[in-house]
Protein backbone atom coordinates (compact mmCIF):
# COMPACT_ATOMS: atom_id res chain seq x y z
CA UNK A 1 63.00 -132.10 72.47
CA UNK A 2 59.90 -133.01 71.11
CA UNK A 3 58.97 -136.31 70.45
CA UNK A 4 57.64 -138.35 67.51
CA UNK A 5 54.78 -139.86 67.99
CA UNK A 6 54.00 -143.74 67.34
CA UNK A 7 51.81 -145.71 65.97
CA UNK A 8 50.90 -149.41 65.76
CA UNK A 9 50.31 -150.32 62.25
CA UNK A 10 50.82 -154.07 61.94
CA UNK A 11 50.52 -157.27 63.74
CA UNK A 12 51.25 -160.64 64.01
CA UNK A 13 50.92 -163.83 66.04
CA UNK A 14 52.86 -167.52 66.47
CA UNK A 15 50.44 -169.46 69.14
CA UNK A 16 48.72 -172.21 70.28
CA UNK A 17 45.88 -171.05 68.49
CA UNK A 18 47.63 -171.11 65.56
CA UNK A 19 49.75 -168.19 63.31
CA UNK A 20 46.74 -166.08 62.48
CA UNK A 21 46.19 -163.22 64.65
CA UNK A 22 42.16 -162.63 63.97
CA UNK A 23 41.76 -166.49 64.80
CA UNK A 24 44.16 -166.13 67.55
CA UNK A 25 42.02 -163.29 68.83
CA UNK A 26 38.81 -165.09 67.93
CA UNK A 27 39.90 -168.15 70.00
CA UNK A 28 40.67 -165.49 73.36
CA UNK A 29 37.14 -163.88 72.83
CA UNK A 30 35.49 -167.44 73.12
CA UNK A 31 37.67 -168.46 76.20
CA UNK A 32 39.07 -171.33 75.02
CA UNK A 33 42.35 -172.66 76.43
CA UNK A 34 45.10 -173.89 74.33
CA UNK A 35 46.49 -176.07 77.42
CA UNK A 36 47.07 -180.21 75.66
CA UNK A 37 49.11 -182.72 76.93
CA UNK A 38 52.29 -182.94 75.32
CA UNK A 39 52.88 -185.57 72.56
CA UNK A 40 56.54 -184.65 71.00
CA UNK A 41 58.32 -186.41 73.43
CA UNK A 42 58.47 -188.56 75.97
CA UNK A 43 57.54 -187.09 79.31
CA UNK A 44 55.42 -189.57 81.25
CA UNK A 45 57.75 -189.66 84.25
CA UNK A 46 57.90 -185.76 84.37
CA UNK A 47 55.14 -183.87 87.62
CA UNK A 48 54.00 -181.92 85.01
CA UNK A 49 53.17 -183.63 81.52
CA UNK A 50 51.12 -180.36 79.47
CA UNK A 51 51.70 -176.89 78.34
CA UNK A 52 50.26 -175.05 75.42
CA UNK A 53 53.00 -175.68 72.84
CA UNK A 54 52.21 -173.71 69.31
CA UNK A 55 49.79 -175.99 66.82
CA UNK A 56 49.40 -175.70 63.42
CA UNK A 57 52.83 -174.06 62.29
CA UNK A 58 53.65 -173.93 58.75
CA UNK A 59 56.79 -171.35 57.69
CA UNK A 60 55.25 -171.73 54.40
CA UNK A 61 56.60 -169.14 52.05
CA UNK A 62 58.63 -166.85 54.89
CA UNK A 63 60.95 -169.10 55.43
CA UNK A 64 63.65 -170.60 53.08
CA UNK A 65 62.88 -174.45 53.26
CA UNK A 66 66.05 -175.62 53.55
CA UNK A 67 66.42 -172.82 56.75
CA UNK A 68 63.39 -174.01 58.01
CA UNK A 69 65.14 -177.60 58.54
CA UNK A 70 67.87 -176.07 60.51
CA UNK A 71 66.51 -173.28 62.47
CA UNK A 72 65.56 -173.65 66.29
CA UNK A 73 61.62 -173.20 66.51
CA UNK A 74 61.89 -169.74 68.01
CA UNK A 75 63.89 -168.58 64.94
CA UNK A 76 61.11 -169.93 62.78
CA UNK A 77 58.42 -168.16 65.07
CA UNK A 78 59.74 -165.10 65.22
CA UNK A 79 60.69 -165.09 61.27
CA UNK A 80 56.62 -165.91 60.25
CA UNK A 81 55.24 -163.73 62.82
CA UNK A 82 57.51 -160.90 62.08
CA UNK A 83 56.98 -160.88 58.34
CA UNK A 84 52.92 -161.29 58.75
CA UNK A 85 52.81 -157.90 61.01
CA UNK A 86 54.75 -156.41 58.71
CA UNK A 87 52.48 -157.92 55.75
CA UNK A 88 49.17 -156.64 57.85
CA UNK A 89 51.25 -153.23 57.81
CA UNK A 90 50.66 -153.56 54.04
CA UNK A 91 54.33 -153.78 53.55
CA UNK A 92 55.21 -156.09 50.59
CA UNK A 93 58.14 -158.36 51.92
CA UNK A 94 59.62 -158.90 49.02
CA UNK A 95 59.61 -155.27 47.94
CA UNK A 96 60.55 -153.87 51.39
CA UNK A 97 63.83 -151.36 49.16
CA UNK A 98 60.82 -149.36 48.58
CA UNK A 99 60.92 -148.39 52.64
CA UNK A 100 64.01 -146.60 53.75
CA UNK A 101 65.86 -149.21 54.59
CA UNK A 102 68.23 -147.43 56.88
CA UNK A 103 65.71 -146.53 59.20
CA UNK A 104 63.92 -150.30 59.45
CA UNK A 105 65.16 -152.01 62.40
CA UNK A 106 64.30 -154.83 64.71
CA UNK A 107 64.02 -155.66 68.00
CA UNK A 108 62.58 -158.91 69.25
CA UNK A 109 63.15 -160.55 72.49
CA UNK A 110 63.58 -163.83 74.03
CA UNK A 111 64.26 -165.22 77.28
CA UNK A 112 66.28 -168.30 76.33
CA UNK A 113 67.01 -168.33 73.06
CA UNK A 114 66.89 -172.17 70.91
CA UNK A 115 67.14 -174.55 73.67
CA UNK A 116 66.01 -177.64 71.38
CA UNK A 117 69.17 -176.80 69.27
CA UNK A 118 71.32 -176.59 72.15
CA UNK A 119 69.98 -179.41 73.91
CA UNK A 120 70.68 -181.33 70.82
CA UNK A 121 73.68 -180.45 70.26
CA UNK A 122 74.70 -181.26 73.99
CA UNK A 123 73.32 -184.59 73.41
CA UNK A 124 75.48 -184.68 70.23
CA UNK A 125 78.85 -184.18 71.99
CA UNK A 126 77.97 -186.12 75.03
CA UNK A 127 77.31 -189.38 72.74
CA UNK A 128 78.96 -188.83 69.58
CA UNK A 129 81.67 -185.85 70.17
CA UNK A 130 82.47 -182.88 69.57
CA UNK A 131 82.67 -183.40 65.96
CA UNK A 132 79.29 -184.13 65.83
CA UNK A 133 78.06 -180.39 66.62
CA UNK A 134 76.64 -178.74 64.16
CA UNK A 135 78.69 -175.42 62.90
CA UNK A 136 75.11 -173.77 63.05
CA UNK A 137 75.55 -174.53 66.97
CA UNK A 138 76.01 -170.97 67.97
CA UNK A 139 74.34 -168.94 65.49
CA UNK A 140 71.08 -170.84 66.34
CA UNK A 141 70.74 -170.18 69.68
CA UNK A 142 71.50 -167.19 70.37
CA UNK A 143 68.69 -164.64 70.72
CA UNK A 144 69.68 -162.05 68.46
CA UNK A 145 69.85 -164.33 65.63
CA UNK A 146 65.66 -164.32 65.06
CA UNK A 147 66.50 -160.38 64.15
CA UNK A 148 69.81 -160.79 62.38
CA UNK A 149 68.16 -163.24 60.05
CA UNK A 150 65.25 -161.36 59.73
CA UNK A 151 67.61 -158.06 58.92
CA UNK A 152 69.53 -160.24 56.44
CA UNK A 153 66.13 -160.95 54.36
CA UNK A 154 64.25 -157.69 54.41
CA UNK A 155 67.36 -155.81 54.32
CA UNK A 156 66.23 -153.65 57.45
CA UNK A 157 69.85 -151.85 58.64
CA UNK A 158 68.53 -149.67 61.02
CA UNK A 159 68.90 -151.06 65.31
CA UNK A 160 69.09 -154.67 65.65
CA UNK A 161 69.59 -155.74 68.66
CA UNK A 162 67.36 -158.55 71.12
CA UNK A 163 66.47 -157.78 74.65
CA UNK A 164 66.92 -160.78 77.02
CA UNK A 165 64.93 -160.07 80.69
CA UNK A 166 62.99 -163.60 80.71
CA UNK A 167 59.22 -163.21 80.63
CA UNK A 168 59.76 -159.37 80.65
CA UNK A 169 61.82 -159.96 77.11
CA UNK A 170 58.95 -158.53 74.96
CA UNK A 171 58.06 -155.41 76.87
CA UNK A 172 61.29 -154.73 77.26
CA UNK A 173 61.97 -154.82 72.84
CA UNK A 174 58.48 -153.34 72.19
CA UNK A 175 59.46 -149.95 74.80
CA UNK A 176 63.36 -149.96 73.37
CA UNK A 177 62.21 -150.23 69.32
CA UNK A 178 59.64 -147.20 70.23
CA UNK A 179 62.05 -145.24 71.80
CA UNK A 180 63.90 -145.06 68.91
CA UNK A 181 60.97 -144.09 66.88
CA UNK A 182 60.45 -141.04 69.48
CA UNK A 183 64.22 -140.14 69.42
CA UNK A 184 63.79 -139.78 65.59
CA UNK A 185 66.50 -142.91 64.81
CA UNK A 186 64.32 -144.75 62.95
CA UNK A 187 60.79 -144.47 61.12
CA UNK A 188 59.69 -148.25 61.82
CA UNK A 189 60.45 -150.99 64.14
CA UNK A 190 59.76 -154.75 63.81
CA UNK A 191 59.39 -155.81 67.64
CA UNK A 192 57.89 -158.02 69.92
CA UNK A 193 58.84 -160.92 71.71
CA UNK A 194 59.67 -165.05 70.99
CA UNK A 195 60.38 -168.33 73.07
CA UNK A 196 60.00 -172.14 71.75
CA UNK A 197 60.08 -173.43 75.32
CA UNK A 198 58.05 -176.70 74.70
CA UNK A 199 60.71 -179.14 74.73
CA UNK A 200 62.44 -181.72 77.10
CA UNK A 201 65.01 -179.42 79.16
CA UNK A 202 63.02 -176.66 78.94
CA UNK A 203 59.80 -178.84 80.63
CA UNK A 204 62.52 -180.07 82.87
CA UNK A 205 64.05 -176.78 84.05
CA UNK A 206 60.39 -175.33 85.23
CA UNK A 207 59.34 -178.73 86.63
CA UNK A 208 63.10 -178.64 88.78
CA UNK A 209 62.16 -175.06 90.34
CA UNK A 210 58.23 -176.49 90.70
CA UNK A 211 56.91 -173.35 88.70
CA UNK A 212 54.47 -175.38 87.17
CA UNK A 213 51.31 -176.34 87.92
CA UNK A 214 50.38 -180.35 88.35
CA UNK A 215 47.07 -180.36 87.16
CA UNK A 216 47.55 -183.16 84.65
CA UNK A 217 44.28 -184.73 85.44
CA UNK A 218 42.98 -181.58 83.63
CA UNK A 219 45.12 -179.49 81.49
CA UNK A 220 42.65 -176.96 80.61
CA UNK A 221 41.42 -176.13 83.79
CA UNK A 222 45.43 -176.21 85.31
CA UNK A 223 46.19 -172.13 84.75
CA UNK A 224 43.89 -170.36 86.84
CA UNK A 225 45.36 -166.57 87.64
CA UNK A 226 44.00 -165.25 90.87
CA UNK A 227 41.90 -168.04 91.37
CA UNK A 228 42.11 -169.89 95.16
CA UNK A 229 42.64 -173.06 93.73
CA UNK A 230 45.97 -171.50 91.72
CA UNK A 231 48.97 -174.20 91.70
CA UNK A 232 51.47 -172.58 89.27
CA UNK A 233 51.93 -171.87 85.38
CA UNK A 234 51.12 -173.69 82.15
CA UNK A 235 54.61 -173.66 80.23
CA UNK A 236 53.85 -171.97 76.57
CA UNK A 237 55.49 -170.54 73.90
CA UNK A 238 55.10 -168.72 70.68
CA UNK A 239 55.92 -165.03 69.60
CA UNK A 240 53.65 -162.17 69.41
CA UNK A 241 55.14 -158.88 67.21
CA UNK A 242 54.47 -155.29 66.67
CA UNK A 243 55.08 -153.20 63.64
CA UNK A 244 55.48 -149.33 65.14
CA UNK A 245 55.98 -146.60 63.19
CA UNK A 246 56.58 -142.66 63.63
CA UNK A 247 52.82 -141.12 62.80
CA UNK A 248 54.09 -138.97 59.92
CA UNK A 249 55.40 -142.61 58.38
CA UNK A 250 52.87 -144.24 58.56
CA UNK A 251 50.32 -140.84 57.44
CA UNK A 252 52.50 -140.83 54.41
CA UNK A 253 52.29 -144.22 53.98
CA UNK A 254 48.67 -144.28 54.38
CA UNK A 255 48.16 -147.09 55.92
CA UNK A 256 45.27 -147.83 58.89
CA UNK A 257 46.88 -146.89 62.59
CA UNK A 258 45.33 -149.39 64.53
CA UNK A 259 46.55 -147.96 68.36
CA UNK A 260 48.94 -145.52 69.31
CA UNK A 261 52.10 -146.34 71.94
CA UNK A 262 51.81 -143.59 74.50
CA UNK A 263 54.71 -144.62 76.91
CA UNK A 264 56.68 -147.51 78.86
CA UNK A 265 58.88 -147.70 81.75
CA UNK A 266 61.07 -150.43 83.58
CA UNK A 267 62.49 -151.60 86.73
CA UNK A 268 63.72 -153.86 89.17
CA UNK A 269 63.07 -155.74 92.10
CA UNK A 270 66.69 -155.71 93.24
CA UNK A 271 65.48 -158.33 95.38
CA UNK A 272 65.16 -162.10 94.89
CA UNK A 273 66.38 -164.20 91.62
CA UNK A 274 62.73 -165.82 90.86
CA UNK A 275 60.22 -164.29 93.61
CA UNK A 276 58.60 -160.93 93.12
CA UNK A 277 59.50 -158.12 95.82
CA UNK A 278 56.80 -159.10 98.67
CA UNK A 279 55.79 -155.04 98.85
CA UNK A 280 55.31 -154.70 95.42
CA UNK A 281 57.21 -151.57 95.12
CA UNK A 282 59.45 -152.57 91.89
CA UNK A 283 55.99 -153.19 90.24
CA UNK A 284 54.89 -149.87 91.04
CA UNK A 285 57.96 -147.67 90.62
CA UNK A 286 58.14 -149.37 86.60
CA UNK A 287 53.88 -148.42 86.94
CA UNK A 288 54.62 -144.94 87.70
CA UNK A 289 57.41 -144.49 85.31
CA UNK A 290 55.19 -145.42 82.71
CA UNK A 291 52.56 -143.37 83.17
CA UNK A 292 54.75 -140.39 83.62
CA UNK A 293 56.16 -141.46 80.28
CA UNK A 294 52.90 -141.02 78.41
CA UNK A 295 51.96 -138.21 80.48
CA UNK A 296 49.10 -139.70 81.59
CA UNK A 297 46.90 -140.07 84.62
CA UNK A 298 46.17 -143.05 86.46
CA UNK A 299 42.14 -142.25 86.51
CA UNK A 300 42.57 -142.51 81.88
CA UNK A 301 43.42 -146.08 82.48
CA UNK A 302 40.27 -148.33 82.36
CA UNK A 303 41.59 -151.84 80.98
CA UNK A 304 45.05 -153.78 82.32
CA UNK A 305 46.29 -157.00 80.70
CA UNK A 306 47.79 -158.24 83.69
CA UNK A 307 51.09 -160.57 83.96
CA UNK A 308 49.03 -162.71 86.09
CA UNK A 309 50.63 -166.18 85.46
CA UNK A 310 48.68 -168.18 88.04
CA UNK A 311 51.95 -168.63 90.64
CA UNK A 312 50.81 -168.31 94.17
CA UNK A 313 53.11 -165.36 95.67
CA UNK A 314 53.24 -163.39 92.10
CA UNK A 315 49.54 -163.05 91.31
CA UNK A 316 48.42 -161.05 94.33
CA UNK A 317 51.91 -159.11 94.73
CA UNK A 318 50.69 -157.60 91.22
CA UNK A 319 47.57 -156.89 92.82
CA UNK A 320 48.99 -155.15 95.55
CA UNK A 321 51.76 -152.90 93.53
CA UNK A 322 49.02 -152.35 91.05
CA UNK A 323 46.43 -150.71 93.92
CA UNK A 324 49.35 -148.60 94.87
CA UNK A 325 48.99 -146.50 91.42
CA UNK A 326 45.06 -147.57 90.43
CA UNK A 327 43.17 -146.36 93.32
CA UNK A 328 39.96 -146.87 91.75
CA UNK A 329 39.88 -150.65 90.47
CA UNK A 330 36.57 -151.28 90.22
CA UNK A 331 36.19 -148.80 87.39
CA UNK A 332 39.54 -150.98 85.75
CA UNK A 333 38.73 -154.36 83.45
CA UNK A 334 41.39 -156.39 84.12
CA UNK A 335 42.16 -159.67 82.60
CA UNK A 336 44.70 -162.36 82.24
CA UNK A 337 45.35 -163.66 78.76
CA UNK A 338 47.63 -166.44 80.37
CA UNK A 339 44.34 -168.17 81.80
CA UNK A 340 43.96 -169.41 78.12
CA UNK A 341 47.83 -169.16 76.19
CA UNK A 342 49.80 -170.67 79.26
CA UNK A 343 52.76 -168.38 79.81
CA UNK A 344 54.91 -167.97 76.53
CA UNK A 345 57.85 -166.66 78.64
CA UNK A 346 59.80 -164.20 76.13
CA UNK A 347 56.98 -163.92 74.26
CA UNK A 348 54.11 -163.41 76.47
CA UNK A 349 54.12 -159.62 76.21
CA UNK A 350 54.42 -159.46 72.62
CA UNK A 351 51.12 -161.74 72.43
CA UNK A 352 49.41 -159.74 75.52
CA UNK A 353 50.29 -156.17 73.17
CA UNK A 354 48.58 -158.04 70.18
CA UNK A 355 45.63 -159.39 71.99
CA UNK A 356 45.17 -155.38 73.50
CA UNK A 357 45.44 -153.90 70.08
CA UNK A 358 42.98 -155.98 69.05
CA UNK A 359 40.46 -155.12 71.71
CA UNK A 360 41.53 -151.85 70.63
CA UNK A 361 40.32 -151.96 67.21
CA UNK A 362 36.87 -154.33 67.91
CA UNK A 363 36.16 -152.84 71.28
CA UNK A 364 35.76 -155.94 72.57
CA UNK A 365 38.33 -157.64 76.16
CA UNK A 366 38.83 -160.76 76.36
CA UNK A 367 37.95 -162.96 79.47
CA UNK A 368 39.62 -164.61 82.07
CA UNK A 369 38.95 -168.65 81.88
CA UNK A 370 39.51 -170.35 85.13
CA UNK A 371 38.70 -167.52 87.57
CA UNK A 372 36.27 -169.79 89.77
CA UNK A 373 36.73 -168.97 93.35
CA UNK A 374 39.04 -165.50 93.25
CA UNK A 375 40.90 -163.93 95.96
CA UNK A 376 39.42 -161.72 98.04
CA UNK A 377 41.99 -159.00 97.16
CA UNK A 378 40.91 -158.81 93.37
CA UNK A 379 38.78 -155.86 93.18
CA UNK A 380 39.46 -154.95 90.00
CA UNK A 381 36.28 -155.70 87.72
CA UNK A 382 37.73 -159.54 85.87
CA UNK A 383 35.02 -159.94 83.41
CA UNK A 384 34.45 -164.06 82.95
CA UNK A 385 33.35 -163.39 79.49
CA UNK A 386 34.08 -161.34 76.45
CA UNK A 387 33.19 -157.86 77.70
CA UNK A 388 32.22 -154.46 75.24
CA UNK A 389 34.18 -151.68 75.85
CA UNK A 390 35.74 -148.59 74.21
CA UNK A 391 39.29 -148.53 76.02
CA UNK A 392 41.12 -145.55 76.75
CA UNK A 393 44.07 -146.56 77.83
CA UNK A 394 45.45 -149.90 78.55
CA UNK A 395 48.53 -150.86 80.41
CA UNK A 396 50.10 -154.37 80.02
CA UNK A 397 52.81 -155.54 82.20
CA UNK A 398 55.46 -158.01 82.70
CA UNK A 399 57.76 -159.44 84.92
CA UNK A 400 60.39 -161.65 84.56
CA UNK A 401 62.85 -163.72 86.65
CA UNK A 402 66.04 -161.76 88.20
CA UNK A 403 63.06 -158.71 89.18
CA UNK A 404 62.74 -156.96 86.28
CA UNK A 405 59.94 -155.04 85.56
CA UNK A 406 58.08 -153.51 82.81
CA UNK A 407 54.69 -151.36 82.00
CA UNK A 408 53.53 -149.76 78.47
CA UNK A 409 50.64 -148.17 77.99
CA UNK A 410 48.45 -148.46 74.63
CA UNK A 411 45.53 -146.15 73.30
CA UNK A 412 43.14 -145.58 70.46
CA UNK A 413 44.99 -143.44 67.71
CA UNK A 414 43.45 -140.16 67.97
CA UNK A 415 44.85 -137.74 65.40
C-alpha cells in the first residue's frame, strides 16, 4: 500500500532558552549553554547542585489560569509548546472546528510524567494524611494527561495516546503520530516529547544512580559529549513538539512545509536496565531499520544530531553502532545539542527534531560547546561553531533507559 507522505509544518519549543523556538534556535547557533545553578529549592547538600531547568515560562493565554495553578510543570510545557507549533502551523487555536477534527490527534511523550505533583502529594500524606491529597493526584501525573487535556481544548479526537521509553519518549511519539499519517488514520498529528525533571526527587533520583556530572565549580562547562574530560549529564527539562501533516493536507491547506519525515525505526538493547549494549548492535539494528524505512542510503545522510549526553560508556558506544551503518564519517556533521540544553529526558528528542528542522530551513548546524579535548574515536566532522550547510538528510537518535532505541530521519521538502 502506498504511503502518504509527511510533512513538518509547525513547531514549537519549552526550554531553558526560553518558549520561543527562533530564540531557542538563536541561542544554539551562538553556543551558549543554558546550564545555572539551581535556586527553587534547597539542594546545597546534594553532589550535584545545577541543571538547565526551563527560564522564562509564562502559560500566558494557552493555559486556563486557574489550570495553570494546578497543573504539574510538564502539563503546562507540553500545553504552550503544543499550541505554539500548532499556531506556527498557522492553525488558529481557537478556531481549530475548521480542521477535521476527527483526524487531529496527539501524541506526546514523557519519561516520568509530574513528579513535583507526586512528590507533593507524597509529602502530603506522609505529614498530613491521606486526606490531604489532592483529587487531581492521579490525573496530574500521569503522562497521557499533557494530550488528554490538550484533546479536551482543541477538540482533536483522532489517536491520543503518550509513549513512555525515558529519554527515547519523544522519538518514539514523533515515529508513532507519523505512522498514522502514512497509514492514512489521520491528516495531522500534534507530537513531540515533555519532562519537568528539575525538582527535588527528580535531582535526587539521578544524583542516587551518579548519572550526573559534578562539575558544580562550573556549570556551564559540566556537559561536555565526547569530550575526555566527560563526567556525566546536566539534568534538563522542557518539551520540544512537532506539527506533521499528510502532504496533500497541508498543500490544501497551503501552508509553508518546512521538512519532510522520511522514516523511523526502533529497538532494543535487550541487555542492561541503564547501560547501553557494549557492541552497539541495538543502536545499529534501530539505525538500519530506519533507513530502510525511508528507503534511503546511508551515503544521503550528511548531518546526525546525536544522543550524545556526555556519560562515559554511552557517548562512544553511539560512536561505535553509528560507524557500523555510516562508513564514511568524515563527510557526516555531527553534533550534540545536549552540550548546551543539558539532557531534557522525555523531551530531548522532541527539542533535537526542532533544533534539525530549523537547520533545515536556515541551512545553518548548530555547534557542539564543550568539545575541548575529544576522543580519539570521533571521526565524524563535530563542527565547534555554527557551520553552513544545505542538509540532505539528517538522522537524530535517542536512547533511553531499559535499551530502547530509536532513529528518524528528516529532509528538505522536495515536492
Amino acid at each position: 500500500m502506498d504511503r502518504q507522505r509527511v510533512v513538518v509544518t509547525g513547531l514549537g519549543a519549552v526550554s531553558c532558552f526560553g518558549s520561543d523556538v527562533d530564540i531557542f534556535y538563536r541561542a544554539l547557533l551562538e553556543g551558549r549553554s543554558g546550564a545555572k545553578f539551581i535556586d527553587t529549592f534547597p539542594c546545597e547538600e546534594y553532589p550535584t547542585r545545577f541543571g538547565a531547568p526551563v527560564q522564562h515560562f509564562d502559560p500566558g493565554s494557552y493555559l486556563d489560569k486557574k489550570q495553570s495553578r494546578r497543573v504539574d510543570p510538564f502539563i503546562a510545557y507540553a500545553v504552550v509548546a503544543a499550541k505554539k507549533a500548532l499556531e506556527h502551523a498557522s492553525i488558529d487555536i481557537f478556531q481549530t472546528a475548521r480542521l477535521n477534527l476527527h483526524r487531529c490527534g496527539i501524541i506526546i511523550g514523557s519519561g516520568m510524567g509530574g513528579m513535583a505533583i507526586y512528590s507533593e502529594n507524597v509529602q502530603a500524606l506522609v505529614e498530613r494524611g491521606h486526606h490531604r491529597v489532592s483529587p487531581f493526584f492521579i490525573p496530574y501525573i500521569i503522562t497521557n494527561m499533557a494530550g488528554g487535556l490538550l484533546g479536551i481544548d482543541l477538540g482533536f479526537m483522532g489517536p491520543n495516546y503518550s509513549i513512555s521509553t525515558a529519554c527515547a519518549s519523544a522519538n518514539h511519539s514523533i515515529i508513532a503520530a507519523a505512522s498514522h499519517i502514512q497509514r492514512g488514520e489521520a491528516d495531522l498529528m500534534l507530537c513531540g516529547g515533555v519532562e519537568a525533571s528539575m525538582n527535588p526527587i527528580g535531582l535526587a533520583g539521578f544524583c542516587a544512580i551518579k548519572a550526573l556530572s559534578k562539575r558544580n565549580d562550573a556549570p556551564e562547562a559540566a556537559s561536555r559529549p565526547w569530550d575526555r574530560g566527560r563526567d556525566g549529564f546536566v539534568i534538563g527539562e522542557g518539551c520540544g513538539t512537532l506539527v506533521l501533516e499528510s502532504l496533500d493536507h497541508a498543500l490544501k491547506r497551503g501552508v509553508p512545509i518546512l521538512a519532510e519525515y522520511l522514516g523511523g525505526a526502533t529497538s532494543c538493547d535487550a541487555y542492561h536496565i541503564t547501560e547501553p549494549r557494549s557492541d552497539g548492535e541495538g543502536v545499529a539494528l534501530c539505525l538500519r531499520r530506519a533507513l530502510a524505512d525511508a528507503a534511503i542510503a546511508p551515503e544521503r545522510v550528511n548531518h546526525i544530531s546525536a544522543h550524545a549526553t556526555a556519560t562515559l560508556a554511552g557517548d562512544m558506544v553511539e560512536i561505535q553502532a553509528l560507524k557500523k551503518v555510516f562508513h564514511n564519517p568524515t563527510s557526516i556533521a555531527i553534533n550534540a545539542i545536549k552540550s548546551m540544553i543539558g539532557h531534557p529526558l522525555g523531551a530531548a528528542a522532541g527539542l533535537a527534531a526542532v533544533a534539525i528542522v530549523k537547520a533545515i530551513m536556515e541551512g545553518v548546524i548548530h555547534p557542539t560547546i564543550n568539545l575541548n579535548d575529544p576522543e580519539e574515536e570521533l571521526t565524524f566532522f563535530a563542527p565547534k561553531q555554527a557551520h553552513a550547510m544545505q542538509i540532505d538528510v539528517a538522522l537524530s537518535d535517542a536512547f533511553g533507559f531499559g535499551g530502547h532505541n530509536s532513529a528518524l530521519l528528516l529532509a528538505p521538502y522536495k515536492p
